[in-house]
N, C-alpha and C. Protein backbone atom coordinates (compact mmCIF):
# COMPACT_ATOMS: atom_id res chain seq x y z
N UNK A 1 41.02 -19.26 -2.66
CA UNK A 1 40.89 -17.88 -2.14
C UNK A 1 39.43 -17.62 -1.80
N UNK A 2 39.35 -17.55 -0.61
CA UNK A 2 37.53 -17.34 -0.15
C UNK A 2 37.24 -16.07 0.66
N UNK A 3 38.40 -14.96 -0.01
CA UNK A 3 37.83 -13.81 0.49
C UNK A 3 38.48 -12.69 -0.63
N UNK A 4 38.05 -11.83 -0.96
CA UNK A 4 38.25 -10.52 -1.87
C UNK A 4 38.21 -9.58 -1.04
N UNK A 5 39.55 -8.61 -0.55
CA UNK A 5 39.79 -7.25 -0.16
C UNK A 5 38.77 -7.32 1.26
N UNK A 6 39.16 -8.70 1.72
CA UNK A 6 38.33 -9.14 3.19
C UNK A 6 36.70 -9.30 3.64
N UNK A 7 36.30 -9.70 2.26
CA UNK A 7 35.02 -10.03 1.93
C UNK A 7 34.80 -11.28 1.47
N UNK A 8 34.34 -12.18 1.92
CA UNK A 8 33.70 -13.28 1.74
C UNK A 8 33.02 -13.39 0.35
N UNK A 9 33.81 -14.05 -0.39
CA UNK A 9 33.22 -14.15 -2.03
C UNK A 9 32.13 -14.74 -2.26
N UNK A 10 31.50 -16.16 -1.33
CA UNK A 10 30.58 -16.90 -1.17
C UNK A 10 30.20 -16.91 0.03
N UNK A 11 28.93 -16.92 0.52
CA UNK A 11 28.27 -17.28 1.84
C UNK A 11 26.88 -18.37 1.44
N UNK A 12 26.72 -19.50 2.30
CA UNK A 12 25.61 -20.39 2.08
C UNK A 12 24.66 -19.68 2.62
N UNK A 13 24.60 -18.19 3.23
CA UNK A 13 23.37 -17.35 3.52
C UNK A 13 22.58 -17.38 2.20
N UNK A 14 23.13 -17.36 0.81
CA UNK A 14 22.73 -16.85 -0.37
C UNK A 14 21.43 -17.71 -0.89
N UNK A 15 21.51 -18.93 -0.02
CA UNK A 15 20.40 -20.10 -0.49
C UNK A 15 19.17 -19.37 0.50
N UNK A 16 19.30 -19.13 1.79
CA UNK A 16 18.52 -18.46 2.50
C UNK A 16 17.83 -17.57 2.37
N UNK A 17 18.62 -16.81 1.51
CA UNK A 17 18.23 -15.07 0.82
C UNK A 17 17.43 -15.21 -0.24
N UNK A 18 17.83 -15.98 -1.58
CA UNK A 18 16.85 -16.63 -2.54
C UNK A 18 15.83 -17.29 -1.76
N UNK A 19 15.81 -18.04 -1.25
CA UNK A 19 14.34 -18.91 -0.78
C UNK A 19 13.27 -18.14 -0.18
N UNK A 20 13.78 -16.91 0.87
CA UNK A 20 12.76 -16.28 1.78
C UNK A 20 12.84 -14.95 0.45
N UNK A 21 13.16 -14.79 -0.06
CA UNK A 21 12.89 -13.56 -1.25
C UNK A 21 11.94 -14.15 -2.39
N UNK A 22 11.78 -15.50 -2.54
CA UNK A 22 10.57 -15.90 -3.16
C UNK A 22 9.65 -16.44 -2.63
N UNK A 23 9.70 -16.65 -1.57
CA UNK A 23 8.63 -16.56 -0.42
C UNK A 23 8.03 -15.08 -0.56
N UNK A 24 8.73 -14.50 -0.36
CA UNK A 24 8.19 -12.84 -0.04
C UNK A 24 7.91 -12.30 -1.37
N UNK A 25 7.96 -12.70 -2.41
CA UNK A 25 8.13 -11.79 -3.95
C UNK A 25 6.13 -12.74 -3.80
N UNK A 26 6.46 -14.34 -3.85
CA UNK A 26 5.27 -15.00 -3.85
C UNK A 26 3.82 -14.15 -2.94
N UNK A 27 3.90 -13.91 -1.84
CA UNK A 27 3.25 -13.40 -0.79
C UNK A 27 2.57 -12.12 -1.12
N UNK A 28 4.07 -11.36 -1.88
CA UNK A 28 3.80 -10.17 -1.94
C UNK A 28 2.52 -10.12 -2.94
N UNK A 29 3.18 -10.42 -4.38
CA UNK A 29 1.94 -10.84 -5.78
C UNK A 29 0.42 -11.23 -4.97
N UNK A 30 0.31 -11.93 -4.33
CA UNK A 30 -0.78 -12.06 -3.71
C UNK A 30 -1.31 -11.03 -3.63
N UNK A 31 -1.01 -10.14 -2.26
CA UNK A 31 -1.35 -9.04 -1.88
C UNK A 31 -1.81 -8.19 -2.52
N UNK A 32 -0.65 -7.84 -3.33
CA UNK A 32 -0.70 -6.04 -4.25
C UNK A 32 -1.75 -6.66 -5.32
N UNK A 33 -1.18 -7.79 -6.28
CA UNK A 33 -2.28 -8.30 -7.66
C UNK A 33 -3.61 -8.89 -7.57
N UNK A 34 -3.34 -10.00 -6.46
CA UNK A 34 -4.84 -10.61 -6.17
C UNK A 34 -5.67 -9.78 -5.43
N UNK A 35 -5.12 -9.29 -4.54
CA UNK A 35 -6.02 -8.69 -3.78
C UNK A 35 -6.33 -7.27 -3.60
N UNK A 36 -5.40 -6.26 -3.89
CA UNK A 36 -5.26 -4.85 -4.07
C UNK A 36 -5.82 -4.24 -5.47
N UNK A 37 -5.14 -4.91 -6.34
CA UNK A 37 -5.42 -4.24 -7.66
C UNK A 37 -6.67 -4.83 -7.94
N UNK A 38 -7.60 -6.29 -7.48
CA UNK A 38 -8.51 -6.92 -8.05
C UNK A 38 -9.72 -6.13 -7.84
N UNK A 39 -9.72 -4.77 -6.78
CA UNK A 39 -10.66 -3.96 -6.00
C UNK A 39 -10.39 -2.72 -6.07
N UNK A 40 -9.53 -2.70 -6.22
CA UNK A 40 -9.29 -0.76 -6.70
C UNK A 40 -8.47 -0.52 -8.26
N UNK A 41 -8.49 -1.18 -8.85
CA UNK A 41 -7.17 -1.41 -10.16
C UNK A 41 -6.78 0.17 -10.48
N UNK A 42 -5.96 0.42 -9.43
CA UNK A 42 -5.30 1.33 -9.77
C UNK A 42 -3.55 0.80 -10.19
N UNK A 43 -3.34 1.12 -11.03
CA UNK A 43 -2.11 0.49 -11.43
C UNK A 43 -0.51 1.57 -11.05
N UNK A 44 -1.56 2.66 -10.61
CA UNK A 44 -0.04 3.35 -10.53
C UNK A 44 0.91 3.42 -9.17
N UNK A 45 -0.07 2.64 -8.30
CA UNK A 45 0.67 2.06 -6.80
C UNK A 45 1.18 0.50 -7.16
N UNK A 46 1.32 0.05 -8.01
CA UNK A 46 1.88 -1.64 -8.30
C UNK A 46 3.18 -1.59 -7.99
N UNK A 47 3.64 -0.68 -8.79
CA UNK A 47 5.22 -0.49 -9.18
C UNK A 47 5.92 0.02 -7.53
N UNK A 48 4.78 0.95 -6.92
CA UNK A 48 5.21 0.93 -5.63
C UNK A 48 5.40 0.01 -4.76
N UNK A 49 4.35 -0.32 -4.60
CA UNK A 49 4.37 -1.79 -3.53
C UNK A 49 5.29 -2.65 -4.07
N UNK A 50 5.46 -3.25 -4.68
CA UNK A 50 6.67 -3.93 -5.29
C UNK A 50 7.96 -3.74 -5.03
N UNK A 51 8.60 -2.29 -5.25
CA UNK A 51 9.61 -2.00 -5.15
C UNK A 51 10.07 -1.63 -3.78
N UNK A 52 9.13 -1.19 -2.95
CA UNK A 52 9.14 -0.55 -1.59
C UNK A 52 9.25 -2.08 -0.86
N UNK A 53 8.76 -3.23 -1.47
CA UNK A 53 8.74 -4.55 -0.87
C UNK A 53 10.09 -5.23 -0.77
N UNK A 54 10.41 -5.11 -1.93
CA UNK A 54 11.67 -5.80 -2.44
C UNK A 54 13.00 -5.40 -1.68
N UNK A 55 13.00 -3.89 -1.46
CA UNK A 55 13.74 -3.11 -0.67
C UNK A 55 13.84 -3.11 0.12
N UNK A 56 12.81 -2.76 0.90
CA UNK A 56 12.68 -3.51 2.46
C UNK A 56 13.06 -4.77 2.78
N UNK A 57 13.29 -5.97 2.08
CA UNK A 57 13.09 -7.17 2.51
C UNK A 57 14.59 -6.98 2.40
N UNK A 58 15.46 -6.70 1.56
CA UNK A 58 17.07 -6.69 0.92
C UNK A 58 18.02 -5.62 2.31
N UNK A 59 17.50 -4.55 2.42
CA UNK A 59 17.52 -4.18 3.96
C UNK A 59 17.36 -4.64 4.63
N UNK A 60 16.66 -5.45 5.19
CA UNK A 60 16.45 -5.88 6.28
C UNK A 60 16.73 -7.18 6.99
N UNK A 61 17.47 -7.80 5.16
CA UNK A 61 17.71 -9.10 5.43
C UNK A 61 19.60 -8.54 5.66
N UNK A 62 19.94 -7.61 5.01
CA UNK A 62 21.09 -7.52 5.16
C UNK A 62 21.35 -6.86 6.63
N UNK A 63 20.98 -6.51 7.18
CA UNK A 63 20.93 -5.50 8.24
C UNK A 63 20.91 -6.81 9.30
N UNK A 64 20.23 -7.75 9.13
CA UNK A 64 20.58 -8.80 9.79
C UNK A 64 22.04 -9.61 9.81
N UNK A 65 22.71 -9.78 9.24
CA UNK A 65 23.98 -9.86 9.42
C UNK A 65 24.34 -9.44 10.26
N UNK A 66 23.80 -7.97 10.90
CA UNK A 66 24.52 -7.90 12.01
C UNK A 66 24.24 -7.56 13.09
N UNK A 67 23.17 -8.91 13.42
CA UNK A 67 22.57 -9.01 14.13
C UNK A 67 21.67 -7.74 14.96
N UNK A 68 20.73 -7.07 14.51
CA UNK A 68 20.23 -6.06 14.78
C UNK A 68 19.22 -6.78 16.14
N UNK A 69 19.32 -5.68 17.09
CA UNK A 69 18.32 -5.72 18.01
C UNK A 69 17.06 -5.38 17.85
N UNK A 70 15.91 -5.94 18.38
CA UNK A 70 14.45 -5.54 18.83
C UNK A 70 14.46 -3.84 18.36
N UNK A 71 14.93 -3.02 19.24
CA UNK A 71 14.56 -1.73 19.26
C UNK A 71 15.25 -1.01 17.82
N UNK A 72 15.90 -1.71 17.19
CA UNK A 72 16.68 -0.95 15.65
C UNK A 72 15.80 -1.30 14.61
N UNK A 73 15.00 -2.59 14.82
CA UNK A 73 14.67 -3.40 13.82
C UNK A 73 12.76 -2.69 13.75
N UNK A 74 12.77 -2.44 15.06
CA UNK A 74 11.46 -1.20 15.38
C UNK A 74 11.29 -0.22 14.33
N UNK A 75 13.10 0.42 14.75
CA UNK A 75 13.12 1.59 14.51
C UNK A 75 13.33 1.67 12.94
N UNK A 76 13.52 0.94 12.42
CA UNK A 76 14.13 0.39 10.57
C UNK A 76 12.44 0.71 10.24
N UNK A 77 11.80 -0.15 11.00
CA UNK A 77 10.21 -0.53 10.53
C UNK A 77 9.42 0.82 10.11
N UNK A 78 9.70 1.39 11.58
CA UNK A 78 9.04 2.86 11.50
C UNK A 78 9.26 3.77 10.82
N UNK A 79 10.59 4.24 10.18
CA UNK A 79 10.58 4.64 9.13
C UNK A 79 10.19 4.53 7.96
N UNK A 80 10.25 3.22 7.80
CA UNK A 80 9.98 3.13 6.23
C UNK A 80 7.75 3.20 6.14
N UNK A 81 7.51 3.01 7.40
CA UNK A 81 6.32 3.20 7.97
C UNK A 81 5.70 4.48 7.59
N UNK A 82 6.34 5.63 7.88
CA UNK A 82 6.42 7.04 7.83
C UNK A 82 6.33 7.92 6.48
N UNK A 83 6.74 6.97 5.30
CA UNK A 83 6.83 7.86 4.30
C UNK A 83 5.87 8.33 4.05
N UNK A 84 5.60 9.29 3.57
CA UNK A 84 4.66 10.41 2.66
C UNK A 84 4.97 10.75 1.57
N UNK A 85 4.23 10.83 0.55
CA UNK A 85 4.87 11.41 -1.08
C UNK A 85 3.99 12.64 -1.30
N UNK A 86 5.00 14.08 -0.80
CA UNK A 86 4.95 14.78 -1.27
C UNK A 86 4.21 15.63 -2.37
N UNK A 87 4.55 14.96 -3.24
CA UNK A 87 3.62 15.53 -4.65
C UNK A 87 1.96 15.18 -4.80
N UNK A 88 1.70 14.20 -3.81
CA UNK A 88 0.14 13.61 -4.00
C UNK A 88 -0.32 13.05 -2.85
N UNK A 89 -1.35 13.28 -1.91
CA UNK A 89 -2.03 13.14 -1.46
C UNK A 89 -2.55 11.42 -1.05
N UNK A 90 -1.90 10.48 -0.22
CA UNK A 90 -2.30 9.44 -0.33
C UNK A 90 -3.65 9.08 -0.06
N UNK A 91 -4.19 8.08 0.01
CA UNK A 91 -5.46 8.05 0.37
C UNK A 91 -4.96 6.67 1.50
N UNK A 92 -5.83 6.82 2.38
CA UNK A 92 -5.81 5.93 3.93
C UNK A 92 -5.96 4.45 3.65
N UNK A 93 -6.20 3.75 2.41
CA UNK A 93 -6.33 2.28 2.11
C UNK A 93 -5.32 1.77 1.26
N UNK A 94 -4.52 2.87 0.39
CA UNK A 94 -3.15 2.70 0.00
C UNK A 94 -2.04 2.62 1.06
N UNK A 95 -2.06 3.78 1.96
CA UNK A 95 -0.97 3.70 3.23
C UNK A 95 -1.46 2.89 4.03
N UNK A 96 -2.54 2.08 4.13
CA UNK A 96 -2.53 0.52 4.76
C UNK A 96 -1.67 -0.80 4.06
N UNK A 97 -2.04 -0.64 2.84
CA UNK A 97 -1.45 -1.55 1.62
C UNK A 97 0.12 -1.73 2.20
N UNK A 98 0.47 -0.32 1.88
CA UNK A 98 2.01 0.34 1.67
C UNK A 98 2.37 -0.67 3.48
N UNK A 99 1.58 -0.41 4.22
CA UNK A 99 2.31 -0.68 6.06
C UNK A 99 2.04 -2.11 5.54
N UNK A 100 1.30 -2.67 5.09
CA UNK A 100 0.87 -4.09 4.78
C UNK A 100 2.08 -4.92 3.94
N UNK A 101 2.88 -4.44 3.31
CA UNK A 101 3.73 -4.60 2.38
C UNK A 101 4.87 -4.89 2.87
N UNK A 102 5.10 -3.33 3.98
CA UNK A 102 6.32 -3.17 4.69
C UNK A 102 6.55 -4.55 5.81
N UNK A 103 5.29 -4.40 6.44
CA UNK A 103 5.31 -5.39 7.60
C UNK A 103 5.71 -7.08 7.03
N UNK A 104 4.92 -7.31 5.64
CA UNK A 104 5.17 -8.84 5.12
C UNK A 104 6.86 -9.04 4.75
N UNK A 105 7.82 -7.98 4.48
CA UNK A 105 8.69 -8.45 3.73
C UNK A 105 9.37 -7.85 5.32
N UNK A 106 9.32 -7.61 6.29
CA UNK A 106 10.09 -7.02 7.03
C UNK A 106 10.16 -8.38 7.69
N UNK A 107 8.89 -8.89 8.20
CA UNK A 107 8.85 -10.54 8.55
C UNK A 107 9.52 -11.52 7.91
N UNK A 108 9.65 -11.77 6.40
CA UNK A 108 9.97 -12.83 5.67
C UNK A 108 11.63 -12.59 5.83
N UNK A 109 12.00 -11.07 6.20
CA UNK A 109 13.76 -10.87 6.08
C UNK A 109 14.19 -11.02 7.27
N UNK A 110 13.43 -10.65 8.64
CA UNK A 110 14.23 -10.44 9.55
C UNK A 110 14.00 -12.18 10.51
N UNK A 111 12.93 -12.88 9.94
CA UNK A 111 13.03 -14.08 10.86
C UNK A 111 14.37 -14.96 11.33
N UNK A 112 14.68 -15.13 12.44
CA UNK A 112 15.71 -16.10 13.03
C UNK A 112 15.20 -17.80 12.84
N UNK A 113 16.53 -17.78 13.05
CA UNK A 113 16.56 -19.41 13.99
C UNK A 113 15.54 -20.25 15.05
N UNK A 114 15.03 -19.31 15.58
CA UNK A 114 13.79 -19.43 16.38
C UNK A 114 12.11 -19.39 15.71
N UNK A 115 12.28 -19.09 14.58
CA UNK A 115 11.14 -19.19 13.92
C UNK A 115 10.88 -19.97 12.84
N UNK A 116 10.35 -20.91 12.73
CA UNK A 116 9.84 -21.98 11.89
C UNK A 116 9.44 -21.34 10.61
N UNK A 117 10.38 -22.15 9.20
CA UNK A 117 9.38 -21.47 7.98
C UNK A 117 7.73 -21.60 7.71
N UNK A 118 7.05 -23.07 8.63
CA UNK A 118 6.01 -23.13 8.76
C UNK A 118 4.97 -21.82 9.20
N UNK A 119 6.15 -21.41 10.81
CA UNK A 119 5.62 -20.01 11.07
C UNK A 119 5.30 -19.07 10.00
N UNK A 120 6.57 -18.93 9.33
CA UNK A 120 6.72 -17.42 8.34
C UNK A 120 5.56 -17.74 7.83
N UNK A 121 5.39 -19.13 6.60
CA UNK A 121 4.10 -19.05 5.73
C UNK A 121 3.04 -19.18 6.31
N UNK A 122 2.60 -19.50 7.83
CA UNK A 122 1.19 -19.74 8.06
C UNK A 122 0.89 -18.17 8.27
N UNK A 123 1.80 -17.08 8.81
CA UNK A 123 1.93 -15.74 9.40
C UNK A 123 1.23 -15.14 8.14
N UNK A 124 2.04 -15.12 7.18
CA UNK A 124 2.07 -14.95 5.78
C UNK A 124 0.55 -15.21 4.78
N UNK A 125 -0.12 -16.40 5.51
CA UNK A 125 -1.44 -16.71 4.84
C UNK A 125 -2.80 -16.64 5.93
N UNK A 126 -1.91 -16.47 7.39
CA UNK A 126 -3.13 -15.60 7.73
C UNK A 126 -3.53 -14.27 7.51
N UNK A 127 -2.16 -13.58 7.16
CA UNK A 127 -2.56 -11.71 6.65
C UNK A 127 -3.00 -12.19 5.14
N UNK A 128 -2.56 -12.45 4.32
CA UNK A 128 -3.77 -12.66 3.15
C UNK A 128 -5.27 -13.53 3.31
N UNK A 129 -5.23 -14.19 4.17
CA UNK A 129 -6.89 -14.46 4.68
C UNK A 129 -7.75 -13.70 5.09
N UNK A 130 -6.90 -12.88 6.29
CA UNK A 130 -7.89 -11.76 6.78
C UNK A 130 -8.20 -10.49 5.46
N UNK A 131 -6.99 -10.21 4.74
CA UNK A 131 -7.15 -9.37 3.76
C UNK A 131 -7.98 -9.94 3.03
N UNK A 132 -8.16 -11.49 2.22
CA UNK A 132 -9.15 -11.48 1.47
C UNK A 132 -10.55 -11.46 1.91
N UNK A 133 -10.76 -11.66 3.14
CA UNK A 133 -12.20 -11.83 3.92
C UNK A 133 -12.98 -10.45 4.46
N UNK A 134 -11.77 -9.68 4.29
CA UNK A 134 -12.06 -8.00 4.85
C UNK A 134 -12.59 -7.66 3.22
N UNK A 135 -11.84 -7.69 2.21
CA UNK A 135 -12.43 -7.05 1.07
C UNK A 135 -13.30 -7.59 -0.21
N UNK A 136 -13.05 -8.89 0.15
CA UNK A 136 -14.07 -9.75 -0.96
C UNK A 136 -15.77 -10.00 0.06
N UNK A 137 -15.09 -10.67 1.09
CA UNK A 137 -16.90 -10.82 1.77
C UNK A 137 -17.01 -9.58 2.80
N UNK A 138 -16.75 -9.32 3.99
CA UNK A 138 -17.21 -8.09 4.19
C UNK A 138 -17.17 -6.71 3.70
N UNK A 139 -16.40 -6.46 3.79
CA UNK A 139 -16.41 -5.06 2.91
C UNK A 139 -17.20 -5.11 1.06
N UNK A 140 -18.67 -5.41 1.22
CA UNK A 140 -19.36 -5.68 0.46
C UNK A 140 -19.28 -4.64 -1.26
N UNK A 141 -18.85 -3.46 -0.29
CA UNK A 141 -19.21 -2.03 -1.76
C UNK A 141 -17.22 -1.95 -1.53
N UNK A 142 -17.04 -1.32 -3.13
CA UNK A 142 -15.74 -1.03 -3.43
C UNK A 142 -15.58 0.37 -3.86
N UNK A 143 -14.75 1.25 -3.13
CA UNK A 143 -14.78 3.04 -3.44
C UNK A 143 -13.40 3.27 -4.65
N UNK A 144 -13.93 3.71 -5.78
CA UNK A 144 -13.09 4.71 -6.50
C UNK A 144 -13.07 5.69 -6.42
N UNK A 145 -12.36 6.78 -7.29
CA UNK A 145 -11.79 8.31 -6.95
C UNK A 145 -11.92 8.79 -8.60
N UNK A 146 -12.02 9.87 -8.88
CA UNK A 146 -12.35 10.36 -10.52
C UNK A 146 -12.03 12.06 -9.90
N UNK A 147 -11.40 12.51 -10.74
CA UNK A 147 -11.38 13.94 -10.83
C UNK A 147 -12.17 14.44 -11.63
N UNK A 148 -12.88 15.75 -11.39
CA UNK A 148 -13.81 16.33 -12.35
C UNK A 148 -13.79 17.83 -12.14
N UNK A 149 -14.60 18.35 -13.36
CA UNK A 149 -14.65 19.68 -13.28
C UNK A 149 -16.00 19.85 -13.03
N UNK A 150 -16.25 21.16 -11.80
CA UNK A 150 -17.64 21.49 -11.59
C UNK A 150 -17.71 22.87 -12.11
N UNK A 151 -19.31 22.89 -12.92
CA UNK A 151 -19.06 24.16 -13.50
C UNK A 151 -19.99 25.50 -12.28
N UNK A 152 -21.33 24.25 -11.12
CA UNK A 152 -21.65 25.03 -10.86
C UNK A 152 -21.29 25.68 -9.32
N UNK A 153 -20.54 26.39 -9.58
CA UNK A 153 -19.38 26.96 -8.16
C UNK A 153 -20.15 27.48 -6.84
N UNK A 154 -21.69 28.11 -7.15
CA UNK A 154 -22.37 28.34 -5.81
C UNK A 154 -22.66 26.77 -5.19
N UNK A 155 -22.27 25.84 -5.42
CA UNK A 155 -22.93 24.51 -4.47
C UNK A 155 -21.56 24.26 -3.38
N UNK A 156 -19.83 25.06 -3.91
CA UNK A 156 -18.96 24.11 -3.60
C UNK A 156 -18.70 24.97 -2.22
N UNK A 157 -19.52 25.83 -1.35
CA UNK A 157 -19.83 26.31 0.08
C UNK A 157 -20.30 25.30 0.33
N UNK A 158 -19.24 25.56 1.54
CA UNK A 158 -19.99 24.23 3.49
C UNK A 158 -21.56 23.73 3.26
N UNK A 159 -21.90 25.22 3.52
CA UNK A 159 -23.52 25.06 3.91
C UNK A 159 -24.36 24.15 2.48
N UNK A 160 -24.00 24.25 1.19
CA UNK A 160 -24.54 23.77 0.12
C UNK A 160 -24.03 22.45 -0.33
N UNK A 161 -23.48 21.32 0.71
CA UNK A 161 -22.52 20.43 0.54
C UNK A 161 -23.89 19.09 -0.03
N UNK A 162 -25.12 19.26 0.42
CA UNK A 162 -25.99 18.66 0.73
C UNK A 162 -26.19 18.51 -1.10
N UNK A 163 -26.67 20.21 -1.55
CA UNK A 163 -26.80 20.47 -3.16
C UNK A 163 -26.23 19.98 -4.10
N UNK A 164 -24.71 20.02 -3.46
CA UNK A 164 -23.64 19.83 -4.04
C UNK A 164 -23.84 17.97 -4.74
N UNK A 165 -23.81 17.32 -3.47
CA UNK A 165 -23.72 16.10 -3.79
C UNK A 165 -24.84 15.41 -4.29
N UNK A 166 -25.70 16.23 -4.09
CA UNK A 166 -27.15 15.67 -5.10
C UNK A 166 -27.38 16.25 -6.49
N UNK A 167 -26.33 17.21 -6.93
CA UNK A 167 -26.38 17.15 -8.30
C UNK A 167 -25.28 16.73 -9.00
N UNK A 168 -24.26 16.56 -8.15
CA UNK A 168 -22.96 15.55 -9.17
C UNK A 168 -23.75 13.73 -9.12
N UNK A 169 -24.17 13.52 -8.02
CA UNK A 169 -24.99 12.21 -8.20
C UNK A 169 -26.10 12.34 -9.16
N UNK A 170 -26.66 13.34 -9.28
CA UNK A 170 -27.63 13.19 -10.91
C UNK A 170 -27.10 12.98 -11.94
N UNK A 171 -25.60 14.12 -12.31
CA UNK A 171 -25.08 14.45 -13.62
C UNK A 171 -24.47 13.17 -13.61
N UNK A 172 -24.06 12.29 -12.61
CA UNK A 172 -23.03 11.55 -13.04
C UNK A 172 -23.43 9.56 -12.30
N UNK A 173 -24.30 9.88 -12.00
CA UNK A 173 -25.35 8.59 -11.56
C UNK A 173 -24.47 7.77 -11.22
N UNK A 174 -23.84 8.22 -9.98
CA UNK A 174 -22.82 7.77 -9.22
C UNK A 174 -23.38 7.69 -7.84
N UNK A 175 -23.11 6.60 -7.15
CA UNK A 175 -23.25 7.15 -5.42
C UNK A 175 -22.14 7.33 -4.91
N UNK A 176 -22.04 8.70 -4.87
CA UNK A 176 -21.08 9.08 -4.09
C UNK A 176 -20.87 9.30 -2.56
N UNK A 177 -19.75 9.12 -2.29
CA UNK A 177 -19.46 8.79 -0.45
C UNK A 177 -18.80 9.83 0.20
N UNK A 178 -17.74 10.73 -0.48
CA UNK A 178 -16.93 11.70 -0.29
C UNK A 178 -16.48 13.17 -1.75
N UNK A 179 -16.77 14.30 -0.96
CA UNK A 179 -16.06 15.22 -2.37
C UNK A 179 -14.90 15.93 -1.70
N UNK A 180 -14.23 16.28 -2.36
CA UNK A 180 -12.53 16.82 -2.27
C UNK A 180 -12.84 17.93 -2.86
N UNK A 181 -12.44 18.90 -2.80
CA UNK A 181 -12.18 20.71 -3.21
C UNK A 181 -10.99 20.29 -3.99
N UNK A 182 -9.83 20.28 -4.98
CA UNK A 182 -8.89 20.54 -5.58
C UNK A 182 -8.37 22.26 -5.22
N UNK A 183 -9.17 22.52 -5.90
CA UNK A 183 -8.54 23.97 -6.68
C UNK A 183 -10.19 24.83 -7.36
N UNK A 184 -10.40 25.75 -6.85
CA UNK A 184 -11.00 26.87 -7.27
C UNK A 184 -10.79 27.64 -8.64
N UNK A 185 -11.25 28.10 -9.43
CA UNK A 185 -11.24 28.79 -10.30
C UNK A 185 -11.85 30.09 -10.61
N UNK A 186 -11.99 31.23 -9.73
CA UNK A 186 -13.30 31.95 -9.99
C UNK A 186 -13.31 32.79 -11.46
N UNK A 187 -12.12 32.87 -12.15
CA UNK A 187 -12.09 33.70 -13.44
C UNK A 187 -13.36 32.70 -14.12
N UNK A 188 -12.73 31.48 -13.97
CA UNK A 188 -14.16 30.47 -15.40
C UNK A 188 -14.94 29.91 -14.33
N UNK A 189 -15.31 30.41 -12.98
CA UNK A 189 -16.66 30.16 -12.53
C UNK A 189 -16.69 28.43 -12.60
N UNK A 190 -15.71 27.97 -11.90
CA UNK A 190 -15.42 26.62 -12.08
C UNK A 190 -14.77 25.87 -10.56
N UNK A 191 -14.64 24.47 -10.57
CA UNK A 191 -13.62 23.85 -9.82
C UNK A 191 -13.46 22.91 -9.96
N UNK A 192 -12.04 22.24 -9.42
CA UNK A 192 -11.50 21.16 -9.93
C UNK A 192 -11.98 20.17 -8.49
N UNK A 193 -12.62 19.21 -8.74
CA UNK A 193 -13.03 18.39 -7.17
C UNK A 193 -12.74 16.49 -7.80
N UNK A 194 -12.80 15.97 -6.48
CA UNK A 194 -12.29 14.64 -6.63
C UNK A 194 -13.24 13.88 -5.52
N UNK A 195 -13.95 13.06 -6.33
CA UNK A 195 -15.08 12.68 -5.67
C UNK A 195 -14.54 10.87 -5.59
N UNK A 196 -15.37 10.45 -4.13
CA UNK A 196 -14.94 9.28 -4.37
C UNK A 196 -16.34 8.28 -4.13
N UNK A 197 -16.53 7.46 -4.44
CA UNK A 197 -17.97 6.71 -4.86
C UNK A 197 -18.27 5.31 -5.16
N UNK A 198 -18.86 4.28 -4.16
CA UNK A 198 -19.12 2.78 -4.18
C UNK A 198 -19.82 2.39 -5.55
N UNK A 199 -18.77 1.03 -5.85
CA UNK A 199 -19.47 0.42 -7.07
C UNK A 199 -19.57 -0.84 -6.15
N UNK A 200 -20.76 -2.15 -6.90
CA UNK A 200 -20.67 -3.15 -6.23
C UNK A 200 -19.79 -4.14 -7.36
């Protein structure tokens, strides 16, 4: 009996699906652990990239079955391209990560017959080459993010942005690159700001 309620109980796709899913699980670890977390160790995008990877690749490998065209397989991409999370504010080198993620496992699921696994992995180790060469040798300085409380509230005006950042760089002997406004407080003469600042 080689079908259940007209479903195919076994398919030799399944060797295909395992092999390019540890290709892509392999690729991925690269990316997000060696190279993402080794420069920003933020740990609370891991679990993202991972899962958003894994998903994508399981979509997209299944979605192939039936036989999806150029313009669906676009359009699959771009969505998952698109997300935004709501509750927090991404920052522009995570939603590179995140398109970086999408694009590796969207490749490793949707390749045909026409594409060499040589292709997939050389594809595969030139985006982690350029990624490691963009953030280990050029991109020389590495930016973190810290939330803080400012107590002194006349600096956090436009015009005093100059004040501003030359006395959180004293109090906090940081070089800082960017400040964020949060949230105002004027009852406790306060604010909540999110500064972001090169370490080497």
């Amino acid at each position: 009996m080689n079908e259940f309620l007209g479903i195919p109980i076994f398919d030799n796709d399944i060797y295909k699906m395992l092999f390019r899913f540890f290709l892509n699980i392999t690729f991925l670890s690269i990316i997000i652990r060696g190279l993402y977390y080794s420069t920003s160790r933020r740990k609370d995008f891991l679990f993202t990239y991972y899962m958003i990877g894994i998903i994508v690749f399981f979509i997209c490998f299944t979605l192939k079955k039936f036989e999806l065209d150029l313009g669906m397989a676009l359009g699959l991409f771009a969505i998952f391209g698109i997300i935004r999370y709501r509750t927090d504010t991404v920052e522009i080198k995570e939603m590179t990560y995140l398109f970086i993620v999408i694009g590796v496992s969207v490749v490793n699921s949707l390749a045909n017959q026409k594409m060499s696994y040589a292709e997939i992995i050389a594809s595969n180790l030139i985006i982690i080459g350029l990624l490691y060469f963009i953030e280990k040798k050029w991109l020389l300085q590495t930016t973190e993010f810290k939330k803080i409380q400012y107590d002194n509230i006349k600096n956090i005006k436009p015009e005093n942005h100059t004040l501003l950042k030359a006395d959180l760089e004293e109090r906090t002997g940081l070089s800082i690159s960017t400040i964020e406004i949060l949230d105002i407080d004027f009852l406790k003469d306060s604010a909540n700001l999110k500064i972001s600042y090169f370490i080497k």
